[in-house]
N, C-alpha and C. Protein backbone atom coordinates (compact mmCIF):
# COMPACT_ATOMS: atom_id res chain seq x y z
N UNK A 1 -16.47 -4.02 -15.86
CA UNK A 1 -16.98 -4.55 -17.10
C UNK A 1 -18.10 -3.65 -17.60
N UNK A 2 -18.14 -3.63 -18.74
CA UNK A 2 -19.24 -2.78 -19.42
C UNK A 2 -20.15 -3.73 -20.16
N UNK A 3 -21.26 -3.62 -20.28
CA UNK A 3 -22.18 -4.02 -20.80
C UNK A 3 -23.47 -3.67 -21.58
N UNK A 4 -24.30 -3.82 -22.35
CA UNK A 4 -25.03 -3.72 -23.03
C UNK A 4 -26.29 -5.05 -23.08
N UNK A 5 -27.29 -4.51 -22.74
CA UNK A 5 -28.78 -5.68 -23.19
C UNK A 5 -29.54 -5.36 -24.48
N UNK A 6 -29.40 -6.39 -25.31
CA UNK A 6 -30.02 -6.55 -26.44
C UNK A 6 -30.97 -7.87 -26.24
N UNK A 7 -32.44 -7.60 -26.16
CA UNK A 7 -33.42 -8.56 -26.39
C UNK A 7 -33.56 -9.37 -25.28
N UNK A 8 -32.85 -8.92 -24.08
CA UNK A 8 -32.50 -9.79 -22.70
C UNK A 8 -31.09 -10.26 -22.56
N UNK A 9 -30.77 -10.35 -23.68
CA UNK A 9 -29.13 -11.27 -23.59
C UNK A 9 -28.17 -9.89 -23.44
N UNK A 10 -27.58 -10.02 -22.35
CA UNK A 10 -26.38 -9.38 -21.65
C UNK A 10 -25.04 -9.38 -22.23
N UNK A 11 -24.67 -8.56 -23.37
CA UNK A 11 -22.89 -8.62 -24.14
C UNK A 11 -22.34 -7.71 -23.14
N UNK A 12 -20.97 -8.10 -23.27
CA UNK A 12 -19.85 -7.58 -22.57
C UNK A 12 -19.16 -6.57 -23.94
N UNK A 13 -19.15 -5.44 -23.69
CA UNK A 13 -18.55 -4.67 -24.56
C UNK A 13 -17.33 -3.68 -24.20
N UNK A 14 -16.87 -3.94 -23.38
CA UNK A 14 -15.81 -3.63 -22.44
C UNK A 14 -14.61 -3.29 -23.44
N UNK A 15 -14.08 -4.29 -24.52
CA UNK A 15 -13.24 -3.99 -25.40
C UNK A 15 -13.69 -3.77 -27.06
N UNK A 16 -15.02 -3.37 -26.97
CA UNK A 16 -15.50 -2.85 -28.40
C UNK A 16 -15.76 -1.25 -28.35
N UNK A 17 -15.07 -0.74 -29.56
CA UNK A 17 -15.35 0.34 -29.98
C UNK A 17 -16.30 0.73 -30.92
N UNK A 18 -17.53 1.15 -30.51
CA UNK A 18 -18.72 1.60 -31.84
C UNK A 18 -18.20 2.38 -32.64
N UNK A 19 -18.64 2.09 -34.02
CA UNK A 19 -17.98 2.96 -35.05
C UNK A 19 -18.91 4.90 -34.95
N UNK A 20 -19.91 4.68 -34.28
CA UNK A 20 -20.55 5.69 -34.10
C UNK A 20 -20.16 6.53 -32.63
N UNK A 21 -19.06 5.95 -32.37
CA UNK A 21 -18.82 6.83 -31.18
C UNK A 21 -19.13 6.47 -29.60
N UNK A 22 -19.51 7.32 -28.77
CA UNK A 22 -20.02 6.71 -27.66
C UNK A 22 -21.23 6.51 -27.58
N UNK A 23 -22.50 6.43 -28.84
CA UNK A 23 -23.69 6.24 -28.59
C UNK A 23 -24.69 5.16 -27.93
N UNK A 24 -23.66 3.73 -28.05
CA UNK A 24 -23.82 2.74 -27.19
C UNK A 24 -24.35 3.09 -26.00
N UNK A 25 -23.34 3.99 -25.10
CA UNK A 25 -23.34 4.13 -24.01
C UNK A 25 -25.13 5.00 -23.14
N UNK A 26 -25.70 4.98 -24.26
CA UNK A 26 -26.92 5.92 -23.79
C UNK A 26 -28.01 4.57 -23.95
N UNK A 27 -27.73 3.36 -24.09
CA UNK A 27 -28.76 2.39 -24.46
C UNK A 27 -28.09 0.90 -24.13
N UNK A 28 -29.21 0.32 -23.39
CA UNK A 28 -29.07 -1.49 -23.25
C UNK A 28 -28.23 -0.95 -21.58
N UNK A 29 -28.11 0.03 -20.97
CA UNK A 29 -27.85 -0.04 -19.56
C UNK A 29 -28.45 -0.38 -18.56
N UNK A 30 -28.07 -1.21 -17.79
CA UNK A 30 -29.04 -1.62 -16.48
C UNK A 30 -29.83 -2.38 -16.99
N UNK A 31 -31.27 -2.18 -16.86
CA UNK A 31 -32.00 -2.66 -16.93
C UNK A 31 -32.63 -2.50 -18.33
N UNK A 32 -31.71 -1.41 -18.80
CA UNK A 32 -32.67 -0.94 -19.79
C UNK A 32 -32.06 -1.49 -21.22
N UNK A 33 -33.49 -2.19 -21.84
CA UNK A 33 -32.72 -3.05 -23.30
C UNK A 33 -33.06 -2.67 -24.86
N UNK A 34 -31.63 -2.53 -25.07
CA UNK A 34 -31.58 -1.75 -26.64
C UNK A 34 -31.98 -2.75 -27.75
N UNK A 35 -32.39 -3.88 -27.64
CA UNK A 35 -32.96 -4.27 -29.25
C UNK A 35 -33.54 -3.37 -30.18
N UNK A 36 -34.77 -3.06 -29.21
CA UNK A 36 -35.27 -2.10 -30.45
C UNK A 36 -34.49 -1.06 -31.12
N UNK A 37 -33.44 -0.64 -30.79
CA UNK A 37 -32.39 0.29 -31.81
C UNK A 37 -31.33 -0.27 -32.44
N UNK A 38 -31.18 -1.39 -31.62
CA UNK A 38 -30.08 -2.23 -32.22
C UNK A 38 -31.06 -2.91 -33.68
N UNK A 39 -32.01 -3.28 -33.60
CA UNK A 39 -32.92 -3.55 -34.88
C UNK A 39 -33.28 -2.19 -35.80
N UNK A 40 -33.79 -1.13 -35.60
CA UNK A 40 -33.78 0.00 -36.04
C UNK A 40 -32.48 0.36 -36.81
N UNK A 41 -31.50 0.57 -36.49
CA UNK A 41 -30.15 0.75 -37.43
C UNK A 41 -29.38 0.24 -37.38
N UNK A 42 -29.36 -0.99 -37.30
CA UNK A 42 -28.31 -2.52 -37.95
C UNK A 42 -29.69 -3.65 -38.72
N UNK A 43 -30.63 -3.00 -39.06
CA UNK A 43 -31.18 -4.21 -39.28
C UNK A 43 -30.77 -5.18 -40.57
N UNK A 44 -30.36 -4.06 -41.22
CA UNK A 44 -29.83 -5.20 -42.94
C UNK A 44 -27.78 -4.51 -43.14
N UNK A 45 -27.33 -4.44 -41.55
CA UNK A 45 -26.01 -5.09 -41.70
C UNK A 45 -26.02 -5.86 -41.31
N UNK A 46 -25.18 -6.65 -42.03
CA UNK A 46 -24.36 -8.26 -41.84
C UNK A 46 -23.12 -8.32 -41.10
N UNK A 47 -22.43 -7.03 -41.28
CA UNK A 47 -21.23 -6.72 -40.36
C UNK A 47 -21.68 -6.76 -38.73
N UNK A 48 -23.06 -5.47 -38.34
CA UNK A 48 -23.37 -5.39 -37.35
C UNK A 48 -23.82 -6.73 -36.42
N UNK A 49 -24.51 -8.03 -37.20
CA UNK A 49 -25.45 -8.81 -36.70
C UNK A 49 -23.74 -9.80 -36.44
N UNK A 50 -22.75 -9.75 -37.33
CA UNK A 50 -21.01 -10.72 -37.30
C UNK A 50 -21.30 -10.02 -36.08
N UNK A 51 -20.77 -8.49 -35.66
CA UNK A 51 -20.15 -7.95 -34.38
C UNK A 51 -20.68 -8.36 -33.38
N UNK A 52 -21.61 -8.88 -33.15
CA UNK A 52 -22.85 -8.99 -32.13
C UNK A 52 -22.46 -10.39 -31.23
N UNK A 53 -22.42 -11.23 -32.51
CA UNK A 53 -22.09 -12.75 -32.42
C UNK A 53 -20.92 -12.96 -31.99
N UNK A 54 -19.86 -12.09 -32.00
CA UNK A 54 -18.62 -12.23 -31.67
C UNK A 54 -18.69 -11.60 -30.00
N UNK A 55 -19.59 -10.95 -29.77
CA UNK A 55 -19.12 -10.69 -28.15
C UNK A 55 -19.89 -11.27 -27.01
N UNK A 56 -18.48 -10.91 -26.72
CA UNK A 56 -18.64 -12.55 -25.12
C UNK A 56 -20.41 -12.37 -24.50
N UNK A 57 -20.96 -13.01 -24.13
CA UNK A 57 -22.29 -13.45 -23.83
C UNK A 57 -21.88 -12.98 -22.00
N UNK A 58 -23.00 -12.18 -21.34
CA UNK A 58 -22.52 -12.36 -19.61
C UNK A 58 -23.98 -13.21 -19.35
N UNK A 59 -25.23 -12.72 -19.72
CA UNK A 59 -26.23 -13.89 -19.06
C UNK A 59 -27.26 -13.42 -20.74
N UNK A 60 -27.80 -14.18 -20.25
CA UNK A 60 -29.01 -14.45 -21.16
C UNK A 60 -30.53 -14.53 -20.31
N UNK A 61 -31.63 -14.18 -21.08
CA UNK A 61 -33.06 -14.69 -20.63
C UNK A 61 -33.46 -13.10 -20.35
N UNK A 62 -34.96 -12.82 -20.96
CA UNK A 62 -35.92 -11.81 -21.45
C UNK A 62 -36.29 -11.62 -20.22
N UNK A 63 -36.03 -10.19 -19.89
CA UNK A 63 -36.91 -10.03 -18.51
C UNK A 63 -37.38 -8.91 -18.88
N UNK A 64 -37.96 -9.22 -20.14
CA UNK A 64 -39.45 -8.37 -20.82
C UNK A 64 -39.14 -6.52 -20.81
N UNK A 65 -40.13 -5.75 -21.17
CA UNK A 65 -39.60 -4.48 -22.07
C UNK A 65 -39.38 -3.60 -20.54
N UNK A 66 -38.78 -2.67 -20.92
CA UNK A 66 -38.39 -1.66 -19.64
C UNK A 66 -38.94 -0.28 -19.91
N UNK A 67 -39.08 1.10 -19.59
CA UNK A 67 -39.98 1.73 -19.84
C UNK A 67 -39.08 2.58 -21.30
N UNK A 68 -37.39 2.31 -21.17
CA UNK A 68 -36.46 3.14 -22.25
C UNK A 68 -36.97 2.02 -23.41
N UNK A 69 -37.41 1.20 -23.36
CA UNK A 69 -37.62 0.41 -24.35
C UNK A 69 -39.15 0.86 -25.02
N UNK A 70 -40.00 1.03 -24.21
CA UNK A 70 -41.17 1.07 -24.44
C UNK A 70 -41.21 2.81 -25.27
N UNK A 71 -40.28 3.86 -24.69
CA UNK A 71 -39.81 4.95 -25.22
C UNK A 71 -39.67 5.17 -26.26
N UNK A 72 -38.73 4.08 -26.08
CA UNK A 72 -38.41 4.38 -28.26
C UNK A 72 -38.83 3.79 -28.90
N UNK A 73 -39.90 2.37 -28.54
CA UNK A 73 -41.05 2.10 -29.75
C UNK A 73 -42.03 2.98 -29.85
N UNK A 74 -42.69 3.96 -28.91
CA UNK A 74 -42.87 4.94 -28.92
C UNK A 74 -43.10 6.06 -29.61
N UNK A 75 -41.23 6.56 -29.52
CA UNK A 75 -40.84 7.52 -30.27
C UNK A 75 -40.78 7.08 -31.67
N UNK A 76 -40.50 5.70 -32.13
CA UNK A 76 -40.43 5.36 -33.46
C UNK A 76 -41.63 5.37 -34.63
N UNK A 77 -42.81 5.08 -33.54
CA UNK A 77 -44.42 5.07 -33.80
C UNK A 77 -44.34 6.26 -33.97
N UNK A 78 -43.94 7.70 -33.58
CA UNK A 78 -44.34 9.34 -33.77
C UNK A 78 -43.84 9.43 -34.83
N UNK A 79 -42.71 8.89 -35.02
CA UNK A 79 -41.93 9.52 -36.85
C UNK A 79 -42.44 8.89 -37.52
């Protein structure tokens, strides 16, 4: 199973294809959680926030920022 963490909550993305390619795959692994990019460039699609809602849930609950997280608020603060 493949997976992705957004905001703590654990999607199964096992049968989704990003329209951007394999960039998924560099973010929300392990431990490490992609909200902050998933907010950064989906924030005012409506398609992206549908896609989100549609995939299967594996766990849920915030186990707070990780250091790839803390990275790219970070890096977002430099630009």
């Amino acid at each position: 199973m493949k997976t992705i963490r957004l905001d703590g909550v654990v999607y199964d993305i096992s049968n989704f294809k990003h329209p951007g390619g394999s960039v998924i795959d560099y973010a929300g692994q392990g431990e490490d959680d992609a909200g902050d990019a998933f907010r950064e460039f989906h924030s005012r699609s409506k398609k992206a926030k549908a896609v989100l809602s549609s995939l299967p849930v594996v766990s849920s609950g915030n186990s707070g920022l990780t250091d790839k997280s803390n990275e790219f608020r970070e890096m977002r603060k430099n630009l």
